[in-house]
Protein backbone atom coordinates (compact mmCIF):
# COMPACT_ATOMS: atom_id res chain seq x y z
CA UNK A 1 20.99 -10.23 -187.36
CA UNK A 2 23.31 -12.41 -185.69
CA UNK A 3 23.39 -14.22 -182.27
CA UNK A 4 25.13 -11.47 -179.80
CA UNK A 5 26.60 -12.67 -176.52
CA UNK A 6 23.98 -12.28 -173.91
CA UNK A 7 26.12 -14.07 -170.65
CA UNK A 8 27.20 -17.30 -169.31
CA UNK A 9 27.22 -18.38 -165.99
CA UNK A 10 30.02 -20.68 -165.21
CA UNK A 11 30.96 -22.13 -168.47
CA UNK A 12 27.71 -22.60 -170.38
CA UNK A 13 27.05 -19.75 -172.63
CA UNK A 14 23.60 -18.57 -173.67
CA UNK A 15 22.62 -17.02 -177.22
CA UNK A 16 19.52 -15.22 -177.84
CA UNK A 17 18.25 -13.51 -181.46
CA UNK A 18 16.14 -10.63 -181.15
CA UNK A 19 13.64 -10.61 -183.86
CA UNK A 20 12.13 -7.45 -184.37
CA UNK A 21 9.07 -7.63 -187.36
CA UNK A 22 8.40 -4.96 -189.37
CA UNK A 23 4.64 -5.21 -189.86
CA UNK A 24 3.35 -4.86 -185.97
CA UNK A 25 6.10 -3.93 -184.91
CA UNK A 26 6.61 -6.44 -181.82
CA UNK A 27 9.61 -7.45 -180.35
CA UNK A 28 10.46 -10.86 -179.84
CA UNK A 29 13.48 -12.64 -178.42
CA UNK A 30 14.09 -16.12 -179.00
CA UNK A 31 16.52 -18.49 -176.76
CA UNK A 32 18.63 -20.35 -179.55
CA UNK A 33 20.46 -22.37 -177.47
CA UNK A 34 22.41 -23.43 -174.26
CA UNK A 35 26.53 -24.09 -174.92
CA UNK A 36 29.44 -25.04 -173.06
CA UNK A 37 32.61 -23.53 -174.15
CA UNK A 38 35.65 -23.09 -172.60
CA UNK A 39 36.31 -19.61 -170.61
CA UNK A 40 39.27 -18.51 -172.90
CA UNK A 41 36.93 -18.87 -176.29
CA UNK A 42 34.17 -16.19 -174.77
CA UNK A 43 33.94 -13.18 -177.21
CA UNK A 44 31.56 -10.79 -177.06
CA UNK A 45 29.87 -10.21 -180.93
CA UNK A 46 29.45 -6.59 -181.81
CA UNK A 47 26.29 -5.61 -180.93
CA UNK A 48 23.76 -2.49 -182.10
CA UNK A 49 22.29 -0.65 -179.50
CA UNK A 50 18.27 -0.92 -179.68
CA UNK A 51 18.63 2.82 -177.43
CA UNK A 52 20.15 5.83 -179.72
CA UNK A 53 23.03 6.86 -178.90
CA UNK A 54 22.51 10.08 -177.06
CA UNK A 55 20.33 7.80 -174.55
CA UNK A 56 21.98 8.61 -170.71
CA UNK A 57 21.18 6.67 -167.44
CA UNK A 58 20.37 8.11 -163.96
CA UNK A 59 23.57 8.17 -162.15
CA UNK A 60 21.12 6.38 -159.11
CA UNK A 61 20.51 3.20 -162.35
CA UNK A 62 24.45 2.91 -162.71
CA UNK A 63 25.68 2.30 -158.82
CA UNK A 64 24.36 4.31 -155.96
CA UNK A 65 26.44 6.39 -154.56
CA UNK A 66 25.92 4.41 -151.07
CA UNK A 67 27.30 1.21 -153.27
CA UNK A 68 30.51 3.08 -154.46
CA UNK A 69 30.99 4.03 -150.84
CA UNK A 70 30.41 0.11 -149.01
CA UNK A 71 32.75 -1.02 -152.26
CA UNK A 72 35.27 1.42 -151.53
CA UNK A 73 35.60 1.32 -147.83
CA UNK A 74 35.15 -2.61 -147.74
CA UNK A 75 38.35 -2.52 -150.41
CA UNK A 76 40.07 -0.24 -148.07
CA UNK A 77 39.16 -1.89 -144.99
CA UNK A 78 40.51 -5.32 -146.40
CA UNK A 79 43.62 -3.46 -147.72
CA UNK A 80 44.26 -2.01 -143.95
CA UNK A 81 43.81 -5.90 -142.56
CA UNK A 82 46.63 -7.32 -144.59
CA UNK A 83 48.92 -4.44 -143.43
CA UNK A 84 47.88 -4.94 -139.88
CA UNK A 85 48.66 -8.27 -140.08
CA UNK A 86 51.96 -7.93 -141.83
CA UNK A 87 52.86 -5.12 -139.33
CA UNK A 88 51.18 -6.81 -136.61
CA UNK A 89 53.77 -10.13 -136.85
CA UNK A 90 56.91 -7.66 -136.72
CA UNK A 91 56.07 -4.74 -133.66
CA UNK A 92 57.98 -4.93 -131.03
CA UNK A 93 54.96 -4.79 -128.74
CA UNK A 94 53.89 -8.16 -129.94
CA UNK A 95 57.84 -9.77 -129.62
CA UNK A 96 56.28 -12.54 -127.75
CA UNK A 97 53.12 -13.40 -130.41
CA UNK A 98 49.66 -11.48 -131.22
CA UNK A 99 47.24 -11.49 -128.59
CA UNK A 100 44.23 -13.87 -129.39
CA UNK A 101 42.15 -10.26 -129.08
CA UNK A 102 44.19 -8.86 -131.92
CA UNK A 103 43.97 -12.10 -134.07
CA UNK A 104 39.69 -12.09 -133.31
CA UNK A 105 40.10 -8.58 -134.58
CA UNK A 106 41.83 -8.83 -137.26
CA UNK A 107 39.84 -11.99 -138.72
CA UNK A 108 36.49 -9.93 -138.03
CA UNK A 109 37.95 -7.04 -139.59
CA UNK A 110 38.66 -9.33 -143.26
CA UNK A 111 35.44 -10.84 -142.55
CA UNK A 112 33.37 -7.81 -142.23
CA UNK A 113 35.62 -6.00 -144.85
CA UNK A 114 34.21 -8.77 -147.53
CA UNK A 115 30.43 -8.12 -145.78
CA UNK A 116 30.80 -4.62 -146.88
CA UNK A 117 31.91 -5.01 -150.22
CA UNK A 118 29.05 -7.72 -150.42
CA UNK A 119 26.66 -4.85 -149.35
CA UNK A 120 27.81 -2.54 -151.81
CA UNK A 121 27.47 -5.21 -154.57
CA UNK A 122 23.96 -5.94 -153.11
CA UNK A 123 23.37 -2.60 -153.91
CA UNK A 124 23.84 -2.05 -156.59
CA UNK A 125 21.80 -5.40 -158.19
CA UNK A 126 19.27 -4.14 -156.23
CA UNK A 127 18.88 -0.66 -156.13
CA UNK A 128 18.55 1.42 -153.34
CA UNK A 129 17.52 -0.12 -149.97
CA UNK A 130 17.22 1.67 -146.51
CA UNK A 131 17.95 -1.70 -144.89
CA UNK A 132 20.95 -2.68 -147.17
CA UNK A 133 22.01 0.50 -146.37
CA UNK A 134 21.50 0.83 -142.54
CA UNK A 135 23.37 -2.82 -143.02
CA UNK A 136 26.53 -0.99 -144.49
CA UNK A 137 26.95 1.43 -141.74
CA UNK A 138 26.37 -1.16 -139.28
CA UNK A 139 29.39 -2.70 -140.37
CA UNK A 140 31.12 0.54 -140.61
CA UNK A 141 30.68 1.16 -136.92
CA UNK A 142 31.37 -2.15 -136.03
CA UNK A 143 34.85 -2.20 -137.94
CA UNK A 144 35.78 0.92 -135.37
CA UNK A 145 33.71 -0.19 -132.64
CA UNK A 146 35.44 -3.66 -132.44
CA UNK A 147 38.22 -4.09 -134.57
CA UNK A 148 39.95 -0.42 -134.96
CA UNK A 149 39.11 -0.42 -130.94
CA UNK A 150 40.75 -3.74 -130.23
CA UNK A 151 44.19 -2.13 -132.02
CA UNK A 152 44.51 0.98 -130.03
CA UNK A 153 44.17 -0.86 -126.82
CA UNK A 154 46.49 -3.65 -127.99
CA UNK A 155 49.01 -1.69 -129.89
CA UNK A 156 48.60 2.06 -128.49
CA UNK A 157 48.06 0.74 -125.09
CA UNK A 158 44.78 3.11 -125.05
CA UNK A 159 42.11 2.41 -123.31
CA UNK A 160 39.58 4.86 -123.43
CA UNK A 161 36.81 2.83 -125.50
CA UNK A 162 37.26 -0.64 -124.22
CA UNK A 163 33.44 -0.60 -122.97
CA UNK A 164 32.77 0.01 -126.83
CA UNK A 165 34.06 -3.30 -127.87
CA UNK A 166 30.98 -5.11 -127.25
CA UNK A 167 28.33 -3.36 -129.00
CA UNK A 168 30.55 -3.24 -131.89
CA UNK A 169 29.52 -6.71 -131.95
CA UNK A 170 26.01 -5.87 -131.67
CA UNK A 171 26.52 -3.68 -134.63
CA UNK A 172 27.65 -6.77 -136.90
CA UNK A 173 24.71 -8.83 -136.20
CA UNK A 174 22.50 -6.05 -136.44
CA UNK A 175 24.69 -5.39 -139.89
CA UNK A 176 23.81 -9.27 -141.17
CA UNK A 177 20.46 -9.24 -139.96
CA UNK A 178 19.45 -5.96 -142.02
CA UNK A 179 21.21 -7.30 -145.09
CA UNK A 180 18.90 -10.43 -144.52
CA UNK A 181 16.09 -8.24 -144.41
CA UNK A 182 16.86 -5.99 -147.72
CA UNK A 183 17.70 -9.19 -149.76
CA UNK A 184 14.42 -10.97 -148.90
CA UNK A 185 12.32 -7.78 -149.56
CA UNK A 186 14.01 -7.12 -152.42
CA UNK A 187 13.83 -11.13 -153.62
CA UNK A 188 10.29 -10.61 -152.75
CA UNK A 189 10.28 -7.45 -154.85
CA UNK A 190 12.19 -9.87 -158.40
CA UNK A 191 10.02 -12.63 -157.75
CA UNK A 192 5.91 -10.58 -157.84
CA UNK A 193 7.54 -8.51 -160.81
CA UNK A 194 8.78 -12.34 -162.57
């Protein structure tokens, strides 16, 4: 049958045969071996589908719709904190340097963007989980709570929300404290079903 590509993490490779017998008709797989191989030489064999071909997935077994949406918005997030900081260093408001409150910001704001897209990629390894997503949101509202805040006061010169700033903070370590919690119940979840 051949020995398709299975994955590799780092630069050692793993091959597996599936052996499939006839008479019971059992599966087994057997590990072949471990090999380290350069990245460049990876190549996927052609494999044969054990699922016919008319086999679909639940949309909710590809990527959850809340994972698309923490992927997404963390992307655009960190997209909108290199343009703040490239627009940042030239307005003429900040002529004489960026306040320390705009550079906190704007570091939370690529911090927090990557903590979203790690939600959404927590997500979807493992599945739907009301505290990973309770965690996404938390960041969400702690993005406009703190950071988006931080620019209108600094850059709009309104201050309307400045009494917000604060519990936009509260909302990121609420954020990493729920993402704790969904990883170790879902770890706990891997490790009864291993």
């Amino acid at each position: 049958m051949g020995f398709p590509f299975v994955g590799f993490d780092g630069f050692t490779v793993r091959l597996v045969e599936k052996v499939v017998t006839d008479e019971n008709q059992t599966r087994r797989t057997k590990s072949c071996f471990n090999a380290r191989v350069p990245f460049f030489a990876l190549r996927p064999a052609p494999m044969s589908s054990p699922l016919p071909a008319h086999t679909s997935f639940p949309a909710a077994q590809v990527l959850p719709r809340s994972a698309r949406w923490f992927l997404v918005l963390g992307a655009i997030s960190a997209c909108t904190s290199v343009v703040f900081s490239a627009a940042f260093a030239h307005l003429p408001v900040f002529a004489g340097g960026v306040p320390t409150a705009v550079q906190t910001a704007l570091s939370q704001q690529q911090f927090h963007s990557l903590g979203l897209l790690f939600t959404g990629l927590a997500l979807r390894v493992c599945g739907a989980s009301r505290w990973l997503q309770v965690a996404g949101w938390l960041m969400l509202v702690g993005l406009l709570l703190f950071s988006f805040n931080l620019y209108a006061r600094h850059v709009l010169a309104w201050d309307a929300f400045r009494d917000l700033v604060p519990w936009g903070g509260t909302a990121w370590i609420l954020a990493w404290l729920a993402l704790a919690v969904g990883l170790a119940q879902r770890s706990g979840r891997f490790n009864r079903q291993a």
